[in-house]
PDB file of N, CA and C in Angstrom:
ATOM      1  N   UNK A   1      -1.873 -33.134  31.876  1.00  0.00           N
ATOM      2  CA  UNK A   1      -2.820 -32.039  31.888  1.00  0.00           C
ATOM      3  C   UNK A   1      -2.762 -31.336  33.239  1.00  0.00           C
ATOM      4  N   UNK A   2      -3.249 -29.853  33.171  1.00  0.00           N
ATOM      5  CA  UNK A   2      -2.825 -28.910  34.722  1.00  0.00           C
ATOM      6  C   UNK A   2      -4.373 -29.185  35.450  1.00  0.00           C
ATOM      7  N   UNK A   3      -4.053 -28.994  36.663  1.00  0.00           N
ATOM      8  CA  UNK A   3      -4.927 -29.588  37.519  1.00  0.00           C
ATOM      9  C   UNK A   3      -5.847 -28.362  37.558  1.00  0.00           C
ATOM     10  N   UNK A   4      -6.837 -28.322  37.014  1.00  0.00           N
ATOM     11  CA  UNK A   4      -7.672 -26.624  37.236  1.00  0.00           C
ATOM     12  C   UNK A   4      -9.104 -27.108  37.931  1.00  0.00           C
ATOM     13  N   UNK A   5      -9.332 -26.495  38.881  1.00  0.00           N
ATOM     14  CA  UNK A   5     -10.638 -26.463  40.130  1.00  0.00           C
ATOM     15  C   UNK A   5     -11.842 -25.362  39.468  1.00  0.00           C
ATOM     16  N   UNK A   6     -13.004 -25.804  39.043  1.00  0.00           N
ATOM     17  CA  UNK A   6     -13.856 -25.248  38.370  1.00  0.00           C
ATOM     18  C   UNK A   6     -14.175 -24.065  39.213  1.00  0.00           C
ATOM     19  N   UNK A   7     -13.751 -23.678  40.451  1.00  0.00           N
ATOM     20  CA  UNK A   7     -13.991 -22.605  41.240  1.00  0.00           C
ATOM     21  C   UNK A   7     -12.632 -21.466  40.812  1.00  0.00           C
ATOM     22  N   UNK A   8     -11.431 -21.984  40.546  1.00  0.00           N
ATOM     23  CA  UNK A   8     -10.601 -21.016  39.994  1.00  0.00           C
ATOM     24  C   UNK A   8     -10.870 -20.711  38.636  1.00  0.00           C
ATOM     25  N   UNK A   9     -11.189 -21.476  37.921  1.00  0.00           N
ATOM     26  CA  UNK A   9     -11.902 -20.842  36.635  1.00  0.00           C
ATOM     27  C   UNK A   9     -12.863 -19.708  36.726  1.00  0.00           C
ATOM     28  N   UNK A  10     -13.818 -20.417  37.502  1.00  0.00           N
ATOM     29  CA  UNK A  10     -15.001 -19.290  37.617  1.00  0.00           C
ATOM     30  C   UNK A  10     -14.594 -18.072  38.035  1.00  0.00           C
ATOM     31  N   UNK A  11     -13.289 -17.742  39.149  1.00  0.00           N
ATOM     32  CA  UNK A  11     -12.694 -16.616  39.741  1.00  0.00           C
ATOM     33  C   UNK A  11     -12.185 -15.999  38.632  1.00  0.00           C
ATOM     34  N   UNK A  12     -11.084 -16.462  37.979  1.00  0.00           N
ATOM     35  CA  UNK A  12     -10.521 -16.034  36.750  1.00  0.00           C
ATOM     36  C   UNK A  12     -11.620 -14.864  35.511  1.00  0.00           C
ATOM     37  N   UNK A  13     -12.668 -15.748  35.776  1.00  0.00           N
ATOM     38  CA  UNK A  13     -13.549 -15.182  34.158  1.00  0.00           C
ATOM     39  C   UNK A  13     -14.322 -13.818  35.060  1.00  0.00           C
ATOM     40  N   UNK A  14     -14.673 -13.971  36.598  1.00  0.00           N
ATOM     41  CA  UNK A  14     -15.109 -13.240  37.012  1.00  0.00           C
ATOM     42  C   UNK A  14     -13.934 -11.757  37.632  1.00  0.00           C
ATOM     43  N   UNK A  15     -12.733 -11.774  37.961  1.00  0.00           N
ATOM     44  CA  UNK A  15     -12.371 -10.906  38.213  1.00  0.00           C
ATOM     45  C   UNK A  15     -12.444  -9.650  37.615  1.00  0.00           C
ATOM     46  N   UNK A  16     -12.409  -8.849  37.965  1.00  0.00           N
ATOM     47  CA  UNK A  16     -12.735  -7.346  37.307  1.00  0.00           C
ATOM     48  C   UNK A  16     -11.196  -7.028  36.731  1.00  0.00           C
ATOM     49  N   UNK A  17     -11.619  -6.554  35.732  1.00  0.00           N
ATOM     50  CA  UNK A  17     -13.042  -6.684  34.809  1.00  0.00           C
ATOM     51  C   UNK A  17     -13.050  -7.754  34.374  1.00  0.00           C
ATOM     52  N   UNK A  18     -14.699  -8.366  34.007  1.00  0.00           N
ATOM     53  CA  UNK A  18     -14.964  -9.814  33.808  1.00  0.00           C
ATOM     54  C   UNK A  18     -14.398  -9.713  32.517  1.00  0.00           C
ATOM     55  N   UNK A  19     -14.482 -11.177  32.048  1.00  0.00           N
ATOM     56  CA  UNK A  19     -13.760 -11.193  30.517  1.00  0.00           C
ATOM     57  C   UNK A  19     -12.037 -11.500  30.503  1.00  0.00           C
ATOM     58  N   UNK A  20     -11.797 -11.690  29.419  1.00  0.00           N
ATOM     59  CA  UNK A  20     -10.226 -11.938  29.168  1.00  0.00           C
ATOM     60  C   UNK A  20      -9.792 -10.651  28.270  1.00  0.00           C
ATOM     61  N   UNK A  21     -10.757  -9.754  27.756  1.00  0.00           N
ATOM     62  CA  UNK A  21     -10.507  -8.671  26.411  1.00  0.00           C
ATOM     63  C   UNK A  21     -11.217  -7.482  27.366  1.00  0.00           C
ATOM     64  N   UNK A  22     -10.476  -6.555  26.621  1.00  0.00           N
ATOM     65  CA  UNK A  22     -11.062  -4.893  26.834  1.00  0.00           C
ATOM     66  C   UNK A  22     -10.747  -4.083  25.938  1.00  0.00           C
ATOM     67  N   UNK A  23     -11.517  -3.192  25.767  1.00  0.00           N
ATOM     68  CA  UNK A  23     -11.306  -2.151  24.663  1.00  0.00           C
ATOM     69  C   UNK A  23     -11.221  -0.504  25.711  1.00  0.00           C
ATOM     70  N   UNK A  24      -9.926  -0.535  24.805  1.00  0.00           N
ATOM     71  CA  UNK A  24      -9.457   1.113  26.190  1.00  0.00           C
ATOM     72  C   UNK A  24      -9.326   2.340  25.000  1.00  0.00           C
ATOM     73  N   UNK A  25      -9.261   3.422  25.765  1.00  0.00           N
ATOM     74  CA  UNK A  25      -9.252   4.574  24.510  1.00  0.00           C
ATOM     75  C   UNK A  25      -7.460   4.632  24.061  1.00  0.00           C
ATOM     76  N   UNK A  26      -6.747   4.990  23.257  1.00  0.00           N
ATOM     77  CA  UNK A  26      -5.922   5.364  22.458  1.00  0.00           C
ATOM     78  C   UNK A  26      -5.487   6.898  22.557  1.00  0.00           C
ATOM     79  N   UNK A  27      -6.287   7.463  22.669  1.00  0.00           N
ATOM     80  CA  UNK A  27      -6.233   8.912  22.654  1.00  0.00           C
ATOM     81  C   UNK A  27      -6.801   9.816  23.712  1.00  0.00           C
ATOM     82  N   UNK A  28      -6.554  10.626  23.979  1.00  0.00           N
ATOM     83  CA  UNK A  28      -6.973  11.645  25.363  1.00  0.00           C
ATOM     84  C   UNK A  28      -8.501  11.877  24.807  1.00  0.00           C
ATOM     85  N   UNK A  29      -9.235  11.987  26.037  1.00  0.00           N
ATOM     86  CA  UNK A  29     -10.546  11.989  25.610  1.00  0.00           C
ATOM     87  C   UNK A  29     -11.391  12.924  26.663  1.00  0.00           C
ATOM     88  N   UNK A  30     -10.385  13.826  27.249  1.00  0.00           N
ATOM     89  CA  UNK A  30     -11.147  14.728  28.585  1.00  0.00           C
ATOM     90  C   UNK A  30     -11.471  15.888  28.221  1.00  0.00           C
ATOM     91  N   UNK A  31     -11.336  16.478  27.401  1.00  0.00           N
ATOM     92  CA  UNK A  31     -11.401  17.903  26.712  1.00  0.00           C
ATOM     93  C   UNK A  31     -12.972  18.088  25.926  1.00  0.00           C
ATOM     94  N   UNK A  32     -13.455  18.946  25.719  1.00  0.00           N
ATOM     95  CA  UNK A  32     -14.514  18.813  24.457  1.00  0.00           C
ATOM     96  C   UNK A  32     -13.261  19.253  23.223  1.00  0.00           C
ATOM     97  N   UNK A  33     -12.158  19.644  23.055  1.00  0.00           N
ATOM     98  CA  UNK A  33     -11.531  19.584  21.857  1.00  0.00           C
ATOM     99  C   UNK A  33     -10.832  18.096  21.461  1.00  0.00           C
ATOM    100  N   UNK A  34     -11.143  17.710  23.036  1.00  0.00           N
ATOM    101  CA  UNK A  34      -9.981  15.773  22.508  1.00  0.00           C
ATOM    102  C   UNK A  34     -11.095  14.928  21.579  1.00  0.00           C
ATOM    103  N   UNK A  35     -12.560  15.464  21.788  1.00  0.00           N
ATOM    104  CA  UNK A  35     -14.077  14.868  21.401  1.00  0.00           C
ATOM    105  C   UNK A  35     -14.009  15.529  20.426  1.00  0.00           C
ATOM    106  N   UNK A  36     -13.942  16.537  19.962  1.00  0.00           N
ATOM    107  CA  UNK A  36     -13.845  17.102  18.911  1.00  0.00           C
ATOM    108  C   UNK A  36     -12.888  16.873  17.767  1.00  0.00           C
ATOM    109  N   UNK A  37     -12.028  16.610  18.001  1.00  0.00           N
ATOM    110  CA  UNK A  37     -10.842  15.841  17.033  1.00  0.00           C
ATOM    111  C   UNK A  37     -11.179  14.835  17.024  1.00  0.00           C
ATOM    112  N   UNK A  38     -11.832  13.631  17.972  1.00  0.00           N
ATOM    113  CA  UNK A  38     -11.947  12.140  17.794  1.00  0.00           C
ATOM    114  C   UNK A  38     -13.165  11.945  17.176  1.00  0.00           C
ATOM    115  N   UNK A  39     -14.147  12.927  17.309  1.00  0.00           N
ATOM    116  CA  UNK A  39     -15.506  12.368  16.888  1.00  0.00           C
ATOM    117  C   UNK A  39     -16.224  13.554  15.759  1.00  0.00           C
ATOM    118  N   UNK A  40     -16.854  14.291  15.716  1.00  0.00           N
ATOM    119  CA  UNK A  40     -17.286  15.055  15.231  1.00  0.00           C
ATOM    120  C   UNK A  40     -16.694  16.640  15.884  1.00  0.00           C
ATOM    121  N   UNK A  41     -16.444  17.698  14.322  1.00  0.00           N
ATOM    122  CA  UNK A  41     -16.128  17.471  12.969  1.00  0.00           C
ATOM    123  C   UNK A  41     -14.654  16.544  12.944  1.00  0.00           C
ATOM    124  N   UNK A  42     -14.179  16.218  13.731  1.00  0.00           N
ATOM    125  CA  UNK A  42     -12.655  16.102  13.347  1.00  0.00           C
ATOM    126  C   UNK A  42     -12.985  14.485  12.496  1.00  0.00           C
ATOM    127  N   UNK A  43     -13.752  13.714  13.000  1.00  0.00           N
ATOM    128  CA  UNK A  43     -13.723  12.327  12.432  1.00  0.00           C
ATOM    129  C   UNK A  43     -13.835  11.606  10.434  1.00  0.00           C
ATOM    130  N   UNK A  44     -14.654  13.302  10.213  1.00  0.00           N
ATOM    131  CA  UNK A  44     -14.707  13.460   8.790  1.00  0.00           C
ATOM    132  C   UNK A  44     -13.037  13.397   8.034  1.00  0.00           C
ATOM    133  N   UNK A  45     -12.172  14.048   8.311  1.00  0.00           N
ATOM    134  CA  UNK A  45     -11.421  14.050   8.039  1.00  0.00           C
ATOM    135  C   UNK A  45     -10.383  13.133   7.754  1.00  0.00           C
ATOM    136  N   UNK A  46      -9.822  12.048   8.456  1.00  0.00           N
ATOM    137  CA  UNK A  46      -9.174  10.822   7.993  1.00  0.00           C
ATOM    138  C   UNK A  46     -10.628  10.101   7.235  1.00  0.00           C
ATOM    139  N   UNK A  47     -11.887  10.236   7.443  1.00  0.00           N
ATOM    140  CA  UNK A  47     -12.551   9.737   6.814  1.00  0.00           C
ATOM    141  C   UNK A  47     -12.309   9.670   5.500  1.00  0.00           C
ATOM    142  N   UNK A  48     -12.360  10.759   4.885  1.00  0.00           N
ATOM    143  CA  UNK A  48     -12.104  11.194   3.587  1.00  0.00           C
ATOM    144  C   UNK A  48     -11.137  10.843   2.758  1.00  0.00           C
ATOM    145  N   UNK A  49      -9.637  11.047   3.894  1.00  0.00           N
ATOM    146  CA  UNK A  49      -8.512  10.335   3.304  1.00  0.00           C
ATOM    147  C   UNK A  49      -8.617   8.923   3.267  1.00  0.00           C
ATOM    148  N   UNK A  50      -9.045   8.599   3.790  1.00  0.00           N
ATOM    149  CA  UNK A  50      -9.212   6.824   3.467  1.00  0.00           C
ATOM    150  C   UNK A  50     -10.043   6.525   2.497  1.00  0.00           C
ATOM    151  N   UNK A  51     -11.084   7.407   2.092  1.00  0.00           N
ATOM    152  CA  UNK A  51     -12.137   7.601   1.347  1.00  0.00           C
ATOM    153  C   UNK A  51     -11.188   7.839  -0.049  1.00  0.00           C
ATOM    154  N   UNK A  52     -10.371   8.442  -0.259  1.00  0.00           N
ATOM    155  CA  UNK A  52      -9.401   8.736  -1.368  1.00  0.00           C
ATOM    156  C   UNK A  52      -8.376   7.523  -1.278  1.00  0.00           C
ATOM    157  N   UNK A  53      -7.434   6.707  -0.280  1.00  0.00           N
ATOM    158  CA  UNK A  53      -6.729   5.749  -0.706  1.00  0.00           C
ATOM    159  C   UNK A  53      -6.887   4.719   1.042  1.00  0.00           C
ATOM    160  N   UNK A  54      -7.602   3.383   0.771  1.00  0.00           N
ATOM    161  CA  UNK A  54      -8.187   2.894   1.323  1.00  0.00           C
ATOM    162  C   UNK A  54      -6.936   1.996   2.703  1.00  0.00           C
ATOM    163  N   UNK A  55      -5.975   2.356   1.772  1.00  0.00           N
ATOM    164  CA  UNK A  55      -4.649   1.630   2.534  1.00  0.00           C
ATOM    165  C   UNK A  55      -4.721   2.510   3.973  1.00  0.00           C
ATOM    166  N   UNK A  56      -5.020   3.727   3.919  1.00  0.00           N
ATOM    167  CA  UNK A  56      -4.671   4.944   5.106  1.00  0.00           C
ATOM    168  C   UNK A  56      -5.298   4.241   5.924  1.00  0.00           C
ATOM    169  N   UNK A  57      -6.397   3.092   5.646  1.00  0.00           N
ATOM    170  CA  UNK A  57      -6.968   3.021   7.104  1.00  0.00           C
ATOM    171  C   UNK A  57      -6.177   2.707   8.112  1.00  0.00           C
ATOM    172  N   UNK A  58      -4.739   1.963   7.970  1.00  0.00           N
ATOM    173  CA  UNK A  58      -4.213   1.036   8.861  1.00  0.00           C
ATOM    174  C   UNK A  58      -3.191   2.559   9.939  1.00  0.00           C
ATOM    175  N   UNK A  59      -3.583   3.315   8.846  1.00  0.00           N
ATOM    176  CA  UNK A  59      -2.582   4.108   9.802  1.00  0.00           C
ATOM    177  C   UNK A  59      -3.536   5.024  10.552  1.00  0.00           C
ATOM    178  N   UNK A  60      -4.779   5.726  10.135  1.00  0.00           N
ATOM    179  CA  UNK A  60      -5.939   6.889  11.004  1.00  0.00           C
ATOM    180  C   UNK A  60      -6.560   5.931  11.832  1.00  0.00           C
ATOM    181  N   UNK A  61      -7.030   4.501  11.946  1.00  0.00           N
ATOM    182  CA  UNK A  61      -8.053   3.170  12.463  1.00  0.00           C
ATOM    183  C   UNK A  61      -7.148   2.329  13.290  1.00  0.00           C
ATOM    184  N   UNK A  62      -7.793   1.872  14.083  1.00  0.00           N
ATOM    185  CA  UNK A  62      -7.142   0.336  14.682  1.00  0.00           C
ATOM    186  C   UNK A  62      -7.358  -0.788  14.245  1.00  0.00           C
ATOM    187  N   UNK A  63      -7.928  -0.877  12.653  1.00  0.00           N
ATOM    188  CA  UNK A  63      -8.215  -1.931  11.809  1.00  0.00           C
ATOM    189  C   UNK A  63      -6.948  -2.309  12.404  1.00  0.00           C
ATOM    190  N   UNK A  64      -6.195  -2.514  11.933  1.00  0.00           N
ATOM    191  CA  UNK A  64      -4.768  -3.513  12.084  1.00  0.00           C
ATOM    192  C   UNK A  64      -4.676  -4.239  13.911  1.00  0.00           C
ATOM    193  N   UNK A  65      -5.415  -3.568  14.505  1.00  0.00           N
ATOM    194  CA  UNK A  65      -5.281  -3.996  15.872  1.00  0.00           C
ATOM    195  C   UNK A  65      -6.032  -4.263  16.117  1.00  0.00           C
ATOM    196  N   UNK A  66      -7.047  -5.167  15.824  1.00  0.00           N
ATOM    197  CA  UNK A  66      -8.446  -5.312  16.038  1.00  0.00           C
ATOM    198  C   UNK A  66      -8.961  -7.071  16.267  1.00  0.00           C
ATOM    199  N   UNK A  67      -9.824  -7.315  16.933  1.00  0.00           N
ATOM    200  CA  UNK A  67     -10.274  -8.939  17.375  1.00  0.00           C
ATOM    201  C   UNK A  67     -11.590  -8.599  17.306  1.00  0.00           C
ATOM    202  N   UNK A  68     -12.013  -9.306  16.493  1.00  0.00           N
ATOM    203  CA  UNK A  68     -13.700 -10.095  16.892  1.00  0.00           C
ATOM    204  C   UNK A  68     -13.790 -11.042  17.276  1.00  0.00           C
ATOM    205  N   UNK A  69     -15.120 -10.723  18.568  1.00  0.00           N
ATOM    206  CA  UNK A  69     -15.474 -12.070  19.401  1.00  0.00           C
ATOM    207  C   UNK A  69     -16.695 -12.186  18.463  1.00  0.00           C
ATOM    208  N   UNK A  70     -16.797 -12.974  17.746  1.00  0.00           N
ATOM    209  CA  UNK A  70     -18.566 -13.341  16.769  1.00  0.00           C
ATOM    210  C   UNK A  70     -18.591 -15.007  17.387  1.00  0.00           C
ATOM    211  N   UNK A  71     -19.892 -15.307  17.492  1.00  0.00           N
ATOM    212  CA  UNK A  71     -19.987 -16.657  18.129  1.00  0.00           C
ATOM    213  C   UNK A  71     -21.625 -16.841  17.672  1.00  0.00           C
ATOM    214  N   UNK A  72     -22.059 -18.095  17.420  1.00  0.00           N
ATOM    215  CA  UNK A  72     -23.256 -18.311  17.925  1.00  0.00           C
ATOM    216  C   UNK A  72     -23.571 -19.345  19.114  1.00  0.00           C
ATOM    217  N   UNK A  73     -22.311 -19.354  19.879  1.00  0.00           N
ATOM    218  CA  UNK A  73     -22.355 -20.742  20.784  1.00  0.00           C
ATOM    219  C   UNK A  73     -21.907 -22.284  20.402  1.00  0.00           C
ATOM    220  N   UNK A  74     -21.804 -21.986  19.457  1.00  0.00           N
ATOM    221  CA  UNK A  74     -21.586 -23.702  19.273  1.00  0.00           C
ATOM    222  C   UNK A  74     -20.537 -24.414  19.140  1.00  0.00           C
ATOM    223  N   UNK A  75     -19.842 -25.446  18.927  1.00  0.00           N
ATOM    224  CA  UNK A  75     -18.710 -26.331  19.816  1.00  0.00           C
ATOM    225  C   UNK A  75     -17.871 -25.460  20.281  1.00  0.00           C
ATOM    226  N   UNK A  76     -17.986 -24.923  21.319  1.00  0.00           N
ATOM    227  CA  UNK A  76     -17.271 -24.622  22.501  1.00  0.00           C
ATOM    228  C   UNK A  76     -15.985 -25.560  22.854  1.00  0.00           C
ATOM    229  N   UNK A  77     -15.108 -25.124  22.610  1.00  0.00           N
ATOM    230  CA  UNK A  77     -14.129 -26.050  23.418  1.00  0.00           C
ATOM    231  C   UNK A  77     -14.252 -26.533  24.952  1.00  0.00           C
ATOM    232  N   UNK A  78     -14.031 -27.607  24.677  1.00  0.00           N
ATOM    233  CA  UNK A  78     -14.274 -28.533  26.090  1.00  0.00           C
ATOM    234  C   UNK A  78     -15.443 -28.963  26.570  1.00  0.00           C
ATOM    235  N   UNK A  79     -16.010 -28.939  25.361  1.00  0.00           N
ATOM    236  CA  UNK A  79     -17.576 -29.390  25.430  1.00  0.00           C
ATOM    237  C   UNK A  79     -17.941 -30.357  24.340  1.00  0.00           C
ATOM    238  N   UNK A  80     -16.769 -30.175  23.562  1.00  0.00           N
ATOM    239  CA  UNK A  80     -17.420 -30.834  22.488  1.00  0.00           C
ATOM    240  C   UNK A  80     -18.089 -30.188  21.345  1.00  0.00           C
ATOM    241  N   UNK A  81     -17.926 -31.110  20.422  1.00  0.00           N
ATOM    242  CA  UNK A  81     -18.277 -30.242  19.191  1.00  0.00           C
ATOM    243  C   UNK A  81     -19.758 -29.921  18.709  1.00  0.00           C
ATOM    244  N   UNK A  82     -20.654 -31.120  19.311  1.00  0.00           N
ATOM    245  CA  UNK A  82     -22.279 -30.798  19.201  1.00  0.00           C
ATOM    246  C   UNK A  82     -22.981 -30.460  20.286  1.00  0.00           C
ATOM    247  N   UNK A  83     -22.028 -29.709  21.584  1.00  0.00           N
ATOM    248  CA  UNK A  83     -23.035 -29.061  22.536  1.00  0.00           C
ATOM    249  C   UNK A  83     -22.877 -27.808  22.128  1.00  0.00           C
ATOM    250  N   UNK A  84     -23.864 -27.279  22.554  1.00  0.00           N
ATOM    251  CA  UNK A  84     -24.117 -25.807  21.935  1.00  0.00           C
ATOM    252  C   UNK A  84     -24.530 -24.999  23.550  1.00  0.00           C
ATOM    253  N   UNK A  85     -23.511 -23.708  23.758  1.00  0.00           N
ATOM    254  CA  UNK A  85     -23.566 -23.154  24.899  1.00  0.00           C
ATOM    255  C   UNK A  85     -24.996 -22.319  24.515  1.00  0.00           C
ATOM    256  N   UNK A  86     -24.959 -21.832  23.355  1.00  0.00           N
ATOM    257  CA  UNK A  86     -25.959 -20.676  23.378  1.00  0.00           C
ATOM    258  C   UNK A  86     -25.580 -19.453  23.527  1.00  0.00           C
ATOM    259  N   UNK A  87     -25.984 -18.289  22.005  1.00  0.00           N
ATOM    260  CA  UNK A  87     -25.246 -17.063  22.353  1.00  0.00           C
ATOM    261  C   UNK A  87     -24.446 -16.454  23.384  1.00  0.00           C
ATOM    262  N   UNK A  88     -25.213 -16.158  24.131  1.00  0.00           N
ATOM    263  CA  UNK A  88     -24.395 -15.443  25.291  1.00  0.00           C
ATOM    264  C   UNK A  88     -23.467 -16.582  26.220  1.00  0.00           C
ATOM    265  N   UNK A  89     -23.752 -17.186  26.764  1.00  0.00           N
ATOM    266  CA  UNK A  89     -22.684 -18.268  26.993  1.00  0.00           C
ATOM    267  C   UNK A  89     -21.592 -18.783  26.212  1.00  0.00           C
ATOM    268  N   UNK A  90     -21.550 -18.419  24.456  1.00  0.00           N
ATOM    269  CA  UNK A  90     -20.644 -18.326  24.095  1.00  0.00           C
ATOM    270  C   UNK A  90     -19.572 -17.639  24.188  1.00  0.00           C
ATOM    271  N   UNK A  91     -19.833 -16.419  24.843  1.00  0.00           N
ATOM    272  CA  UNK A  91     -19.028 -15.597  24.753  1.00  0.00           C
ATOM    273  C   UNK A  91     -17.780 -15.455  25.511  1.00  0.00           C
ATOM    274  N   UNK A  92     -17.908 -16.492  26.191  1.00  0.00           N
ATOM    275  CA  UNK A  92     -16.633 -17.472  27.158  1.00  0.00           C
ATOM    276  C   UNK A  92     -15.660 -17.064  26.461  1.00  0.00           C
ATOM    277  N   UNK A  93     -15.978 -17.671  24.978  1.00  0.00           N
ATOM    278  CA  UNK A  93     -15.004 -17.450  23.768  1.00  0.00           C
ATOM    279  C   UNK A  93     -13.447 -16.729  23.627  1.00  0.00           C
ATOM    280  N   UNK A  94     -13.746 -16.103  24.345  1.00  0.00           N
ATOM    281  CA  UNK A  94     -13.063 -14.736  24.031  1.00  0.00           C
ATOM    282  C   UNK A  94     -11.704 -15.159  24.794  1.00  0.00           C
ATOM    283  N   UNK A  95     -11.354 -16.468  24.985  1.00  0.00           N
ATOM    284  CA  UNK A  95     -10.036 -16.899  24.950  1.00  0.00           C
ATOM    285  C   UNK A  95      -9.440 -17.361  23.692  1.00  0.00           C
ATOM    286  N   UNK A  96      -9.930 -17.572  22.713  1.00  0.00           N
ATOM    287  CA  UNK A  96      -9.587 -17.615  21.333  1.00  0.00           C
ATOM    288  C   UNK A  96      -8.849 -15.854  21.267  1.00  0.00           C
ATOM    289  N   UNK A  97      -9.767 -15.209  21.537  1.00  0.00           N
ATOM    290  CA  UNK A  97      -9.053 -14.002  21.212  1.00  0.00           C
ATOM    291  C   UNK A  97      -7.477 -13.898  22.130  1.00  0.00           C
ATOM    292  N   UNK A  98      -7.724 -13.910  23.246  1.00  0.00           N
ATOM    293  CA  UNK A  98      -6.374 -13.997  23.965  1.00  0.00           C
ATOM    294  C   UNK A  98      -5.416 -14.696  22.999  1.00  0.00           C
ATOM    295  N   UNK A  99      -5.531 -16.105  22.662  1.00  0.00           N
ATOM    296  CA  UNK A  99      -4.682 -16.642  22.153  1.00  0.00           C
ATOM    297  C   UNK A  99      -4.291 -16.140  20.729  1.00  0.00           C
ATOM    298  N   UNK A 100      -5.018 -15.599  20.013  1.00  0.00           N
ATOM    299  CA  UNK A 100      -4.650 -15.250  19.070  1.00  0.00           C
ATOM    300  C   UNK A 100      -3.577 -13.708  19.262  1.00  0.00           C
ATOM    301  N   UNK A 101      -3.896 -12.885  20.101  1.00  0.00           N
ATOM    302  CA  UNK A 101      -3.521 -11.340  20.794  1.00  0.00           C
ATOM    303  C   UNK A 101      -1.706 -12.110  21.304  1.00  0.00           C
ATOM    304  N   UNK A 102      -2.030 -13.073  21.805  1.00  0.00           N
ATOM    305  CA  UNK A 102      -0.736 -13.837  22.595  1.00  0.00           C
ATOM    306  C   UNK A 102       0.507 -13.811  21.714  1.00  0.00           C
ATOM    307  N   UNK A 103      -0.204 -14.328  20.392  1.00  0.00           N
ATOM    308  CA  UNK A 103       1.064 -14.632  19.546  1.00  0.00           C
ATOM    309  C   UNK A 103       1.505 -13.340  18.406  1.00  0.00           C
ATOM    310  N   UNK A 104       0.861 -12.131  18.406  1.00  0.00           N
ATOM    311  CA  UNK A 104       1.038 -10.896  17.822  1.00  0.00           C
ATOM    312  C   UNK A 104       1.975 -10.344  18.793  1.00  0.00           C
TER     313      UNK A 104
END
């Protein structure tokens, strides 16, 4: 097993940005026309087409690229399976997501 110092952990989860996940934009977003194509009216529009054949989502959405962190805290790895961190302390979690992102 690797020798890890609970103070480099703590550095790790804390470096900026905290977390192991981020969600960044995809598309130019400086314009009121880049807002306008991404959000309202433009957002109706692939709406609709997906609304007509449900497959389009993978191509107008980042469904296909997508991770949920859902947790209620409980067996946490490395804690064991009946300690319970508690919502927000679960959210450590979000190395499951790495690992899963790792192997895509």
């Amino acid at each position: 097993m690797v020798n890890i110092r609970d103070e480099d952990v703590l550095e790790y989860h804390a470096s900026a940005p905290a977390g192991k996940i981020s969600v960044t934009p995809t598309k130019p977003c400086a314009t009121q026309r880049d807002l306008s194509v991404a959000y309202t009216p433009g957002v109706a529009i692939p709406c609709r087409e997906i609304q007509r054949d449900p497959s389009l989502a993978y191509r107008y959405t980042s469904k296909g690229n997508l991770v949920a962190v859902v947790t209620n805290g409980t067996a946490v790895l490395g804690l064991g399976e009946h300690w319970s961190a508690g919502r927000q302390a679960g959210y450590g979690r979000q190395g499951r997501a790495v690992q899963t992102l790792r192997r895509h």
